[in-house]
C-alpha atoms as a PDB file:
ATOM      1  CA  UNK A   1     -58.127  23.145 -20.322  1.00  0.00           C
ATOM      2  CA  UNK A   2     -61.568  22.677 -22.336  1.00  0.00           C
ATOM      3  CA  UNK A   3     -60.664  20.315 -25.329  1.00  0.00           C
ATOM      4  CA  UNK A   4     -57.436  19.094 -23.220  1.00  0.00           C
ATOM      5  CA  UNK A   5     -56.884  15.828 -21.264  1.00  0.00           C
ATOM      6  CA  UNK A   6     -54.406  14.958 -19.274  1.00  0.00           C
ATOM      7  CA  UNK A   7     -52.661  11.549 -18.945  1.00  0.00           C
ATOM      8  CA  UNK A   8     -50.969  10.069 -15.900  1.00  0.00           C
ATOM      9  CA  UNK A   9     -48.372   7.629 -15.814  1.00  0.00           C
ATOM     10  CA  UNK A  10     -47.999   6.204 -12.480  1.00  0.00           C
ATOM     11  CA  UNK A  11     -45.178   3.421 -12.658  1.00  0.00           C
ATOM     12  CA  UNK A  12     -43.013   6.500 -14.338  1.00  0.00           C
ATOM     13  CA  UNK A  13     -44.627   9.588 -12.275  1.00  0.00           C
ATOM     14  CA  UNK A  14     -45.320  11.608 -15.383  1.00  0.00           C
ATOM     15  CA  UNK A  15     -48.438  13.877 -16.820  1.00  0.00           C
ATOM     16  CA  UNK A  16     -48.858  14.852 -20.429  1.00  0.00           C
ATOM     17  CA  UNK A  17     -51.181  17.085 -21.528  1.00  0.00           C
ATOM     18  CA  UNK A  18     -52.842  16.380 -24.698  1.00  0.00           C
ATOM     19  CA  UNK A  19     -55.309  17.628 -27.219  1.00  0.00           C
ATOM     20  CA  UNK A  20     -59.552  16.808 -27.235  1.00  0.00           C
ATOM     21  CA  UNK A  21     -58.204  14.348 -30.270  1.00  0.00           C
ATOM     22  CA  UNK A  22     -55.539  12.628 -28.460  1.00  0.00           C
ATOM     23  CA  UNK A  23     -57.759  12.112 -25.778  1.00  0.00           C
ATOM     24  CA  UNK A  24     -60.095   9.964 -28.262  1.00  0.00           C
ATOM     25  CA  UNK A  25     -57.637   8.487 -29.381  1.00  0.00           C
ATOM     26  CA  UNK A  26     -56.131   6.658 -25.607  1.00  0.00           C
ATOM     27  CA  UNK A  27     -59.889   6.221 -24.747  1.00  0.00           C
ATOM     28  CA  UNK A  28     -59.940   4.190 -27.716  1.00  0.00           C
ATOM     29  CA  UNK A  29     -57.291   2.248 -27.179  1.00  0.00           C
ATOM     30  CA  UNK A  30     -58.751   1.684 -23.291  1.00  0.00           C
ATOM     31  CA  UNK A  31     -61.919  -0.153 -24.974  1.00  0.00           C
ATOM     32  CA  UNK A  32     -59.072  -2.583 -26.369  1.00  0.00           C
ATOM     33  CA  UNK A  33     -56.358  -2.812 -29.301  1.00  0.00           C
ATOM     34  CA  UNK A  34     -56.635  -1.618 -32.230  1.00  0.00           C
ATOM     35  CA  UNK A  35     -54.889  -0.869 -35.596  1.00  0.00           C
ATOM     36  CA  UNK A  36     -53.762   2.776 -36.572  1.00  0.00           C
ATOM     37  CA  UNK A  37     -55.822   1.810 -39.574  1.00  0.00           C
ATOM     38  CA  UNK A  38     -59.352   1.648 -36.561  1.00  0.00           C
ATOM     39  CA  UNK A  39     -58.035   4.493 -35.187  1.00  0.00           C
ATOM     40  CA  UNK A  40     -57.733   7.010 -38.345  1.00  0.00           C
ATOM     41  CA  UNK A  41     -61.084   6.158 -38.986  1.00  0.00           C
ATOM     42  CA  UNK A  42     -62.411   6.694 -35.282  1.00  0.00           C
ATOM     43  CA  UNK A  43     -60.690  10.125 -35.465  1.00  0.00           C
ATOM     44  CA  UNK A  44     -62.265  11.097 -38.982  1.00  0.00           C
ATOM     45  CA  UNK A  45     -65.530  10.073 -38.427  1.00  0.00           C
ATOM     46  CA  UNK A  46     -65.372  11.730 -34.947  1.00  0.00           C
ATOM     47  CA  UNK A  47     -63.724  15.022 -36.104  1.00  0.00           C
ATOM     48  CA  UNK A  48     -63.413  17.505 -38.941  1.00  0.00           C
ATOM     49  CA  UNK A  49     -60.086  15.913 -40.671  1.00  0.00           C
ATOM     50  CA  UNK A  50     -59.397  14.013 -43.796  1.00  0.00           C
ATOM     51  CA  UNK A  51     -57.830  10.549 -43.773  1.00  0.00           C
ATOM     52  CA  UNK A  52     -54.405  11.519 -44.367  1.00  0.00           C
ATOM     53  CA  UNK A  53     -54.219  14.188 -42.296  1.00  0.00           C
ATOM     54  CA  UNK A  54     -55.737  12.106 -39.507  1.00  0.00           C
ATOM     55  CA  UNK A  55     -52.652   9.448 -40.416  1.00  0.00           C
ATOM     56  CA  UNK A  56     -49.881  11.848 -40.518  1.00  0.00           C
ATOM     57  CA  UNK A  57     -51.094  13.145 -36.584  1.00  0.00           C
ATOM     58  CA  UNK A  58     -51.799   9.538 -35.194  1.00  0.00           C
ATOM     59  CA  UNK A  59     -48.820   8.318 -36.710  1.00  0.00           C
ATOM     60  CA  UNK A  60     -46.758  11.060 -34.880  1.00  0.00           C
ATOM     61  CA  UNK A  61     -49.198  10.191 -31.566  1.00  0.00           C
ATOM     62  CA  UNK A  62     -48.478   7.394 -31.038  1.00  0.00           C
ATOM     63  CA  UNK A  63     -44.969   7.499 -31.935  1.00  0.00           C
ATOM     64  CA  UNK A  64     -44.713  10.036 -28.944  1.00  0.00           C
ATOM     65  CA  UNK A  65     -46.809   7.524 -26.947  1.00  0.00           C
ATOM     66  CA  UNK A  66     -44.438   4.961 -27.224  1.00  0.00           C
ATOM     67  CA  UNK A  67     -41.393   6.982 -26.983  1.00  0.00           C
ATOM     68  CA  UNK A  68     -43.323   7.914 -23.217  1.00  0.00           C
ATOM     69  CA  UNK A  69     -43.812   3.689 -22.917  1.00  0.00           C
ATOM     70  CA  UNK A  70     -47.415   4.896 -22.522  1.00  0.00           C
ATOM     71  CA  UNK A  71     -48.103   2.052 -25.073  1.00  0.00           C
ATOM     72  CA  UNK A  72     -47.201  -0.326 -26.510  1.00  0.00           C
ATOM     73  CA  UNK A  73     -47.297  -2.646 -30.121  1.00  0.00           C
ATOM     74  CA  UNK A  74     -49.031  -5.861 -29.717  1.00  0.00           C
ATOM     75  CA  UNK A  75     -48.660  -7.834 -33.405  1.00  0.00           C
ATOM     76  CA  UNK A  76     -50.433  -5.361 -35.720  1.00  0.00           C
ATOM     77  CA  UNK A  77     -52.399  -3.612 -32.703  1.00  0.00           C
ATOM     78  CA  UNK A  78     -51.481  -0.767 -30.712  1.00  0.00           C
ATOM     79  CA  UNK A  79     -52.433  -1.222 -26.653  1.00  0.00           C
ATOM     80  CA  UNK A  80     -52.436   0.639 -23.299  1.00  0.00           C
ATOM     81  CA  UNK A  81     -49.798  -0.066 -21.423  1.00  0.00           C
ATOM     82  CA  UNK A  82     -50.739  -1.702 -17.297  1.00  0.00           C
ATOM     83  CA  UNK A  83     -53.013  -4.232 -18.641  1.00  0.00           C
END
């Protein structure tokens, strides 16, 4: 699993596996909320991908994320969920 990570979510007893990126991406989001706009540039200034690219795959992210309840929108932010 070198590059994986795997996320647990207790209250719904489910694991997702996801990519060295997404991983960056929900520690991130542990450090506190941020905007997809924060977290493009985290990913391209942490990884080999240009901006839209890095839009287009955070975009579709954290729309699976969400669609898990492993986040949620707060305002213009994007948080963990369990805080």
């Amino acid at each position: 699993m070198a590059g994986e990570g795997v996320l647990v979510h207790l209250e719904r007893g489910q694991v997702m596996v996801v990519t060295e990126v997404g991983l960056h991406v929900v520690r991130a989001l542990e450090r506190g909320p941020a905007t997809v706009a924060d977290l493009v540039q985290e990913v391209v200034k942490s990884f080999e991908v240009g901006v839209e690219q890095a839009r287009r795959d955070l975009v579709s992210f954290l729309d699976q994320l969400r669609a898990e309840r492993a986040i949620e929108d707060a305002a213009a932010a994007v948080a963990p969920t369990g805080r």
